[in-house]
PDB file of N, CA and C in Angstrom:
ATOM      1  N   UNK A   1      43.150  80.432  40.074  1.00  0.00           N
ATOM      2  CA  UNK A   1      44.274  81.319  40.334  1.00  0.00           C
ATOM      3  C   UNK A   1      43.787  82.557  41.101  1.00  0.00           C
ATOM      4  N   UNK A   2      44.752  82.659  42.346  1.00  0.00           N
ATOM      5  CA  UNK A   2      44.097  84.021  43.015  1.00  0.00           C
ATOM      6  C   UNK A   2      44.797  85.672  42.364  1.00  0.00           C
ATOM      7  N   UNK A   3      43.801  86.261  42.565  1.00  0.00           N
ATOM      8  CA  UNK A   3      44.512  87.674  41.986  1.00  0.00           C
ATOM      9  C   UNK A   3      44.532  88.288  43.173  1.00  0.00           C
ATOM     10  N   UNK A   4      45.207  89.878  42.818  1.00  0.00           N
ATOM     11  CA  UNK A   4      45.621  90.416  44.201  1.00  0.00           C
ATOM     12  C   UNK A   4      43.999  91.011  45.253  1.00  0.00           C
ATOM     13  N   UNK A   5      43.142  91.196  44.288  1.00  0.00           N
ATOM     14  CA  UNK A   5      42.102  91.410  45.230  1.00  0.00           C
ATOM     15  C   UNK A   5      41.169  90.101  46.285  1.00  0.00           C
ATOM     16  N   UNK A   6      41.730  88.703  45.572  1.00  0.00           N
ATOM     17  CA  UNK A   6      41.190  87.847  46.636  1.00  0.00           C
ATOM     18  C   UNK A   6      42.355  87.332  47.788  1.00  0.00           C
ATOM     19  N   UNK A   7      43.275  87.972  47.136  1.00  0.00           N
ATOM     20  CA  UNK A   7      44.365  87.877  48.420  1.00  0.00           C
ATOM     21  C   UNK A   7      44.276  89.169  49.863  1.00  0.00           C
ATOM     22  N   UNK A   8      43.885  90.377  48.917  1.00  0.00           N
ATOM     23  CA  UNK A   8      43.547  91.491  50.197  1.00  0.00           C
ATOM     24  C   UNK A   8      42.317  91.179  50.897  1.00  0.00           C
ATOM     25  N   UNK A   9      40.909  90.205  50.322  1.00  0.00           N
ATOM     26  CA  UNK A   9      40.099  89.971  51.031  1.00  0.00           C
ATOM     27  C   UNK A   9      40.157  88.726  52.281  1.00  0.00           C
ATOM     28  N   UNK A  10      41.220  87.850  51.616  1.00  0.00           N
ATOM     29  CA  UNK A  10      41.815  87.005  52.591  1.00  0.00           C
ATOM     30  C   UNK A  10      42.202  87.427  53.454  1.00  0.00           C
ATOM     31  N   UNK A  11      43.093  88.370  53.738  1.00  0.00           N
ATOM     32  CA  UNK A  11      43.827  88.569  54.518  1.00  0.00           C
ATOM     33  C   UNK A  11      42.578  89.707  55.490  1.00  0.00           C
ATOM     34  N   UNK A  12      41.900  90.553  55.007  1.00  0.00           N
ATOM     35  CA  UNK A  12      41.198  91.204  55.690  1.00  0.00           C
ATOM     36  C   UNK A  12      39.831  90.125  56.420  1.00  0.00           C
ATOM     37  N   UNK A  13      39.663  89.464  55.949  1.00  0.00           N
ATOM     38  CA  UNK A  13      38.636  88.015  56.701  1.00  0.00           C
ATOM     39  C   UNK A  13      39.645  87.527  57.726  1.00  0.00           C
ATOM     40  N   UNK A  14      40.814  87.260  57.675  1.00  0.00           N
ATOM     41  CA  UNK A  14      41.685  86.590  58.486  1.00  0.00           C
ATOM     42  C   UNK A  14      41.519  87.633  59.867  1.00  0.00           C
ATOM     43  N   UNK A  15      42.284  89.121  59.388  1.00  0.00           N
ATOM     44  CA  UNK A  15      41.731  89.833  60.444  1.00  0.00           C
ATOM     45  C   UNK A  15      40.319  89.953  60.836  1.00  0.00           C
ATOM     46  N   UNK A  16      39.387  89.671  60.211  1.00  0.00           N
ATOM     47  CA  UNK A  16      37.818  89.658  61.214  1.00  0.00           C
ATOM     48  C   UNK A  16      37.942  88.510  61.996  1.00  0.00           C
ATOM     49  N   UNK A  17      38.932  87.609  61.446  1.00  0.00           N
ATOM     50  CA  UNK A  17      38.060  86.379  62.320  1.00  0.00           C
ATOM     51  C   UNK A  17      38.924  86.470  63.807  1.00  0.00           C
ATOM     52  N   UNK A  18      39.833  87.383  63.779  1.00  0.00           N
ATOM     53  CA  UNK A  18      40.318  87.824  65.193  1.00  0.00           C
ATOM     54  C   UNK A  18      39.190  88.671  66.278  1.00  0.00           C
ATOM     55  N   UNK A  19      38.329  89.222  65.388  1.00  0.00           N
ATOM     56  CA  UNK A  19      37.682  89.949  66.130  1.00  0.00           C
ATOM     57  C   UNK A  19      35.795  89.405  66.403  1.00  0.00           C
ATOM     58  N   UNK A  20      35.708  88.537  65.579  1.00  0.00           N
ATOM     59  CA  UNK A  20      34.371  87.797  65.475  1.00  0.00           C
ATOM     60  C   UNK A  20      34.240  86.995  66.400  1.00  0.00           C
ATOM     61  N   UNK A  21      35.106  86.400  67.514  1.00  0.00           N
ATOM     62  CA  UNK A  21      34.678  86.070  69.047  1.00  0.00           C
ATOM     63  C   UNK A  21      34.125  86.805  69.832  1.00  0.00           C
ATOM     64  N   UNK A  22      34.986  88.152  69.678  1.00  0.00           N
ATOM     65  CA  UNK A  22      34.299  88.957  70.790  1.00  0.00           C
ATOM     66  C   UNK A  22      32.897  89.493  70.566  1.00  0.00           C
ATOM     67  N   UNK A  23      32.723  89.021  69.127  1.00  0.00           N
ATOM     68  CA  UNK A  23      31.125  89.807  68.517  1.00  0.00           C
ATOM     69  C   UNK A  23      30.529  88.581  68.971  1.00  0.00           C
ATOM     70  N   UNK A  24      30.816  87.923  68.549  1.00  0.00           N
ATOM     71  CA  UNK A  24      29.855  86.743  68.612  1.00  0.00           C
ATOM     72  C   UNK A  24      29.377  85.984  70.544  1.00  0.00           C
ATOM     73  N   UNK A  25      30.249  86.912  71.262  1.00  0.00           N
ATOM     74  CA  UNK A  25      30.110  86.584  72.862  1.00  0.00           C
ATOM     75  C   UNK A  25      29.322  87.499  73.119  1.00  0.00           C
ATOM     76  N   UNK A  26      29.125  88.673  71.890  1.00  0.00           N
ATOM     77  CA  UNK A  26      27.711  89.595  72.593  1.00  0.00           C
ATOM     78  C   UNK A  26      26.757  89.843  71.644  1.00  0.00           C
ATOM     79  N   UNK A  27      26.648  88.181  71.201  1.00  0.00           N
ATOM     80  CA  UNK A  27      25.431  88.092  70.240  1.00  0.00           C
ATOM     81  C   UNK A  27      25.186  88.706  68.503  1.00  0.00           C
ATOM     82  N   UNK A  28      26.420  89.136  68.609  1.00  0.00           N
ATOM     83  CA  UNK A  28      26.329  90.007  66.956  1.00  0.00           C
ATOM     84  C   UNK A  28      27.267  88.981  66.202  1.00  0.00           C
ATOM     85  N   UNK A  29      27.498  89.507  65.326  1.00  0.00           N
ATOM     86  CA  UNK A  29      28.654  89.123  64.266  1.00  0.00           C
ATOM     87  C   UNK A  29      28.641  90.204  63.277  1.00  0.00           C
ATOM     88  N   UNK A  30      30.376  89.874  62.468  1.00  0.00           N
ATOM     89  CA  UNK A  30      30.282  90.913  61.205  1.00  0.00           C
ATOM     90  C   UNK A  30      30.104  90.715  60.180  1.00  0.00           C
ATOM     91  N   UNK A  31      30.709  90.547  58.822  1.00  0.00           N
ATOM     92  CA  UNK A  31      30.086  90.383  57.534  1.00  0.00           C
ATOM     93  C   UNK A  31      31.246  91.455  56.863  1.00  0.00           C
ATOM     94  N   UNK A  32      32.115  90.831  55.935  1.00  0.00           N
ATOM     95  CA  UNK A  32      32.663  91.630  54.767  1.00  0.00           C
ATOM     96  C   UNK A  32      31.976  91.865  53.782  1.00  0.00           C
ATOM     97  N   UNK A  33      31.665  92.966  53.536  1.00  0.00           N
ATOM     98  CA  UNK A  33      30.908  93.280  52.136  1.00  0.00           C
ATOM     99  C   UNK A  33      31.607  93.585  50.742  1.00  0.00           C
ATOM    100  N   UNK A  34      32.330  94.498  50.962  1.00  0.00           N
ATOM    101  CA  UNK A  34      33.455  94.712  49.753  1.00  0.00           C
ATOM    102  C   UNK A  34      34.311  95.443  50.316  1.00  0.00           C
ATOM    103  N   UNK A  35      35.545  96.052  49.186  1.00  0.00           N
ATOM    104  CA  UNK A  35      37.012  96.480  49.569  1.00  0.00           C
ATOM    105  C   UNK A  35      36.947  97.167  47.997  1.00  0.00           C
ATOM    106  N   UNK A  36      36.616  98.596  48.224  1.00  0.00           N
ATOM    107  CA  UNK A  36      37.015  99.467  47.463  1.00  0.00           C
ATOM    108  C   UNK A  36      38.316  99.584  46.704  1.00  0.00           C
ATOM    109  N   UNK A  37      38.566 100.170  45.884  1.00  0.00           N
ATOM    110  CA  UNK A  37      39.534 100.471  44.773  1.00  0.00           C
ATOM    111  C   UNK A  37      40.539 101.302  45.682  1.00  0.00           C
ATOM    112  N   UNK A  38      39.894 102.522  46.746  1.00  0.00           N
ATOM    113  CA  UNK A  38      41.116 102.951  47.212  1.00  0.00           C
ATOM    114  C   UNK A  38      41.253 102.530  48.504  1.00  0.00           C
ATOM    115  N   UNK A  39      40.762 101.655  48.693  1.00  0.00           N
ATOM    116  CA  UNK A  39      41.399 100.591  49.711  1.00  0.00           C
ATOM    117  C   UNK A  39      40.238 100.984  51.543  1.00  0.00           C
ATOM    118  N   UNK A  40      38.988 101.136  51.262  1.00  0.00           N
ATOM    119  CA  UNK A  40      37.989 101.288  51.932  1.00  0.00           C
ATOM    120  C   UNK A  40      37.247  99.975  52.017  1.00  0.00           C
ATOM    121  N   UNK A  41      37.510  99.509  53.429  1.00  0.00           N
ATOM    122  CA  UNK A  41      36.800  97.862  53.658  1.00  0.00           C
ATOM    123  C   UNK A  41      34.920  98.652  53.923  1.00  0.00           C
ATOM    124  N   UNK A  42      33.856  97.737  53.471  1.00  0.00           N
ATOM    125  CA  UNK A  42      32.729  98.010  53.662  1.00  0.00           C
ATOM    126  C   UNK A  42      32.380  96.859  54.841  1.00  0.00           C
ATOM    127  N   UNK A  43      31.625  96.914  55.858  1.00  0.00           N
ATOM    128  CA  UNK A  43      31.408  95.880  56.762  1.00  0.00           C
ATOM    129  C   UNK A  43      30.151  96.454  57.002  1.00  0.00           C
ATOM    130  N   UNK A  44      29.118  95.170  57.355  1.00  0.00           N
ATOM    131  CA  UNK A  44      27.838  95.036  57.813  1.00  0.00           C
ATOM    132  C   UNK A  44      27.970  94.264  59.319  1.00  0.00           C
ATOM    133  N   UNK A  45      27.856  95.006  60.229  1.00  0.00           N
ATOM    134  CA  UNK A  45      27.391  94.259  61.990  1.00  0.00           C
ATOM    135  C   UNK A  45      25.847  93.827  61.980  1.00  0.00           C
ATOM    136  N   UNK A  46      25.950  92.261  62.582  1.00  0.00           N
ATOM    137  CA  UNK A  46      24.861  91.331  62.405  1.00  0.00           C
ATOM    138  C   UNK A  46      24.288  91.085  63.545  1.00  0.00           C
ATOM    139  N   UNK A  47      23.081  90.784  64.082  1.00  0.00           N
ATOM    140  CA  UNK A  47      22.637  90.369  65.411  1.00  0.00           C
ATOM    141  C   UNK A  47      22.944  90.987  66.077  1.00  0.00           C
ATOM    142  N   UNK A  48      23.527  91.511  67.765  1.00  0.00           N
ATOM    143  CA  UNK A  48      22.635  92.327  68.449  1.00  0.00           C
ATOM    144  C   UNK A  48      24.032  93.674  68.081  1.00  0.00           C
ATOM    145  N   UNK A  49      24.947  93.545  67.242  1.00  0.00           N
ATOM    146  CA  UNK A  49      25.726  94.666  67.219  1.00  0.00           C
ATOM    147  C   UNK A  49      25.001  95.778  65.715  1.00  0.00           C
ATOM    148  N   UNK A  50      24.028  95.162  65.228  1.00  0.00           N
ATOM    149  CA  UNK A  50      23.325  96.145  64.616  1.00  0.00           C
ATOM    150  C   UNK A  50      22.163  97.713  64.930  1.00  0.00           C
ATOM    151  N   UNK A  51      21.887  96.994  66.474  1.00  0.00           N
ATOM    152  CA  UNK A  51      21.486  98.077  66.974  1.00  0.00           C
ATOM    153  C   UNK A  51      22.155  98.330  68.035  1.00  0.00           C
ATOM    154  N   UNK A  52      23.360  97.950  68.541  1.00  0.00           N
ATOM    155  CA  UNK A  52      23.987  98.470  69.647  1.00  0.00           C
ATOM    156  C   UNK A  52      24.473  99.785  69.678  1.00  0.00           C
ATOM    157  N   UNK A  53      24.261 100.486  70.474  1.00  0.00           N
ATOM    158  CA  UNK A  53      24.575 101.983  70.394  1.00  0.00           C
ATOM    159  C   UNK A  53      26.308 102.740  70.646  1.00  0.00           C
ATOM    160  N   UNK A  54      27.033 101.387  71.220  1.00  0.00           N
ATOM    161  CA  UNK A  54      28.332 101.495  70.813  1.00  0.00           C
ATOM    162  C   UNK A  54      28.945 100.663  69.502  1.00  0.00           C
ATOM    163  N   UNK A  55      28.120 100.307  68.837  1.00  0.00           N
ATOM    164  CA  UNK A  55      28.446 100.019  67.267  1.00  0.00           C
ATOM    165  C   UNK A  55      29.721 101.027  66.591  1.00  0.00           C
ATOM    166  N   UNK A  56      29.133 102.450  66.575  1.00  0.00           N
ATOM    167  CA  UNK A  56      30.210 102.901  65.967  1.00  0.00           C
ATOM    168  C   UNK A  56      31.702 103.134  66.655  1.00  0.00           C
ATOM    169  N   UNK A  57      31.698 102.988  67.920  1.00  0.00           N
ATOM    170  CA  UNK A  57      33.196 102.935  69.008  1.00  0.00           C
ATOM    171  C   UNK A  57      33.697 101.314  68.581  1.00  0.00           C
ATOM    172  N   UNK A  58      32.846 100.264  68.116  1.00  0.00           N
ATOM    173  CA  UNK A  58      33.161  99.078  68.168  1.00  0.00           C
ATOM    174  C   UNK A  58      34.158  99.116  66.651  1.00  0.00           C
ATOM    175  N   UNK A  59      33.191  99.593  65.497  1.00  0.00           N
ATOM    176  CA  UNK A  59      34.015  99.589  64.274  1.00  0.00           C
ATOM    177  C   UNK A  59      35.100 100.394  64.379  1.00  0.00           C
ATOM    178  N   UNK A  60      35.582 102.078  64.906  1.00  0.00           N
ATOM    179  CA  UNK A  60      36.512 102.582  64.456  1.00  0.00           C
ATOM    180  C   UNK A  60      37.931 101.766  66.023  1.00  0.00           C
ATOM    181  N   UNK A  61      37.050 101.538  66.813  1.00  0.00           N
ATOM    182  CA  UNK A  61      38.251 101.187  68.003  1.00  0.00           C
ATOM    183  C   UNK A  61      38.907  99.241  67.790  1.00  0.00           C
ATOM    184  N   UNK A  62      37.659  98.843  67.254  1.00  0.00           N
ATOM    185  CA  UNK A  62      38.116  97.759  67.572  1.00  0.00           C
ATOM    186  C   UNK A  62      38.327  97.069  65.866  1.00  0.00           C
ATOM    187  N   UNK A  63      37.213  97.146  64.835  1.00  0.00           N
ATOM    188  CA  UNK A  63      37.254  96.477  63.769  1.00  0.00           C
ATOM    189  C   UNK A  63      38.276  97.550  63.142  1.00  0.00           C
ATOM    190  N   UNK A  64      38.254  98.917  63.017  1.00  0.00           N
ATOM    191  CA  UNK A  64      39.371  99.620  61.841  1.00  0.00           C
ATOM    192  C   UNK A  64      40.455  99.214  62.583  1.00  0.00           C
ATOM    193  N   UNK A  65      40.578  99.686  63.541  1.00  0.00           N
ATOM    194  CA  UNK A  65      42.458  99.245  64.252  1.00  0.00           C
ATOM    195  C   UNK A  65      42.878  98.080  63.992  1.00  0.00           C
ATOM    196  N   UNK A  66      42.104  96.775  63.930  1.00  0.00           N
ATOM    197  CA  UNK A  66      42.884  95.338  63.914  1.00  0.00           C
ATOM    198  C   UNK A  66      42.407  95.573  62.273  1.00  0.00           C
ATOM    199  N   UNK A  67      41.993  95.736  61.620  1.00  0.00           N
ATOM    200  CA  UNK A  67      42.378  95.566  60.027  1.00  0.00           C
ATOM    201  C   UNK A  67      43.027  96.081  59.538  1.00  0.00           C
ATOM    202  N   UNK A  68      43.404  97.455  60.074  1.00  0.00           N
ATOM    203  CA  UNK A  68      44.327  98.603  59.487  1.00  0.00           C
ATOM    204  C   UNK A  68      45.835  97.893  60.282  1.00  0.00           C
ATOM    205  N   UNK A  69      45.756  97.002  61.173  1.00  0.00           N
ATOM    206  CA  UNK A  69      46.845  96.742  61.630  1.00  0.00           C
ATOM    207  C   UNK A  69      47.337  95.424  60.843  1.00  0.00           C
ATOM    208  N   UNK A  70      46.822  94.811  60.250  1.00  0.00           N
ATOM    209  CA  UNK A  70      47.118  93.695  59.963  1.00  0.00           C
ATOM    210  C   UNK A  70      46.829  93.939  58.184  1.00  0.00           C
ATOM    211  N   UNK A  71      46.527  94.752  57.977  1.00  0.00           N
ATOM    212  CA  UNK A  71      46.564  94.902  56.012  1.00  0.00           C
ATOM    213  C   UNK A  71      46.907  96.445  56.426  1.00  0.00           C
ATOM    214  N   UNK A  72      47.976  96.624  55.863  1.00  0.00           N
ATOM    215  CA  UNK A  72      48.459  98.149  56.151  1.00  0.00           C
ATOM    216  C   UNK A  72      47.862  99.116  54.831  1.00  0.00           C
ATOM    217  N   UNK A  73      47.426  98.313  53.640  1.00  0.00           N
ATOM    218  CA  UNK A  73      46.990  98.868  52.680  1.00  0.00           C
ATOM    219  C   UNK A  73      45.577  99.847  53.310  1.00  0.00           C
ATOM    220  N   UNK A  74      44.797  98.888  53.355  1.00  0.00           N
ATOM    221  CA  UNK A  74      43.677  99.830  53.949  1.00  0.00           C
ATOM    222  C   UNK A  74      43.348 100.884  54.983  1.00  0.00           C
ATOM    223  N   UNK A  75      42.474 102.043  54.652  1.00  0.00           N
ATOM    224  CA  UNK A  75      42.681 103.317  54.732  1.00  0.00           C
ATOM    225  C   UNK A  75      41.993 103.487  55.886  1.00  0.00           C
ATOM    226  N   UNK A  76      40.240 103.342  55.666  1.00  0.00           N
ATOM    227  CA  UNK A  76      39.385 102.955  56.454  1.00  0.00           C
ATOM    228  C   UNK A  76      38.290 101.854  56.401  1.00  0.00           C
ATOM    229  N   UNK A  77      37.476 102.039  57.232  1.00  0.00           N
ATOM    230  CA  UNK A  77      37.123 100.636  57.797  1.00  0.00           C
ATOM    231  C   UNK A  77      35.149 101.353  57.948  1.00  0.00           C
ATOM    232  N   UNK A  78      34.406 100.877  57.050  1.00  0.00           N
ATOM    233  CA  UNK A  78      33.315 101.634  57.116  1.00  0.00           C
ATOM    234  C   UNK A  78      32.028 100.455  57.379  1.00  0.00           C
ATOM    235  N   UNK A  79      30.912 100.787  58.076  1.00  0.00           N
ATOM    236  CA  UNK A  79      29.953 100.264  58.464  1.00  0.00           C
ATOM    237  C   UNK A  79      28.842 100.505  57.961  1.00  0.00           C
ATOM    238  N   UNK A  80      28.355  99.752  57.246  1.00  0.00           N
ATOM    239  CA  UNK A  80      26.889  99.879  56.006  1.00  0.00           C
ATOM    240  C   UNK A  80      25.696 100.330  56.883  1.00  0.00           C
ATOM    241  N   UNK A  81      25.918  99.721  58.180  1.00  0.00           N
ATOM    242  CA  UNK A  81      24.437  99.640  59.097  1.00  0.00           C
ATOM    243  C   UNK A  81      24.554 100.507  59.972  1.00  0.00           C
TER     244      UNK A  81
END
């Protein structure tokens, strides 16, 4: 039986996997880590978007906007790495 927190992680994976082509055409990928209590997604960037130096324009322009657009619950959109 799903509860409401594996339904908000569904739905927030659903939105990565909109955006995990374009990572994955420049060698990186992302990684859900967790989803805070007040509604703060944690994400880890994998392969070459871990040291890319537009990493952080990539998470707030491209990964917070399409998750915050598609789960309206969540607040922000934060990057471990």
């Amino acid at each position: 039986m799903l509860d409401t927190s594996d339904i908000l992680y569904e739905r927030v994976e659903k939105a990565l996997e909109e955006i995990r082509p374009f990572l994955i055409a420049d060698g990186g990928d992302i990684e859900l880590v967790s989803i805070s209590e007040d509604f703060i997604v944690y994400i880890k960037l994998k392969g070459a978007c871990e040291s890319c130096r537009m990493s952080a324009s990539t998470v707030k322009a491209g990964v917070e906007s399409t998750v915050k657009a598609a789960v309206s619950e969540i607040q922000k959109v934060v990057a471990l790495n």
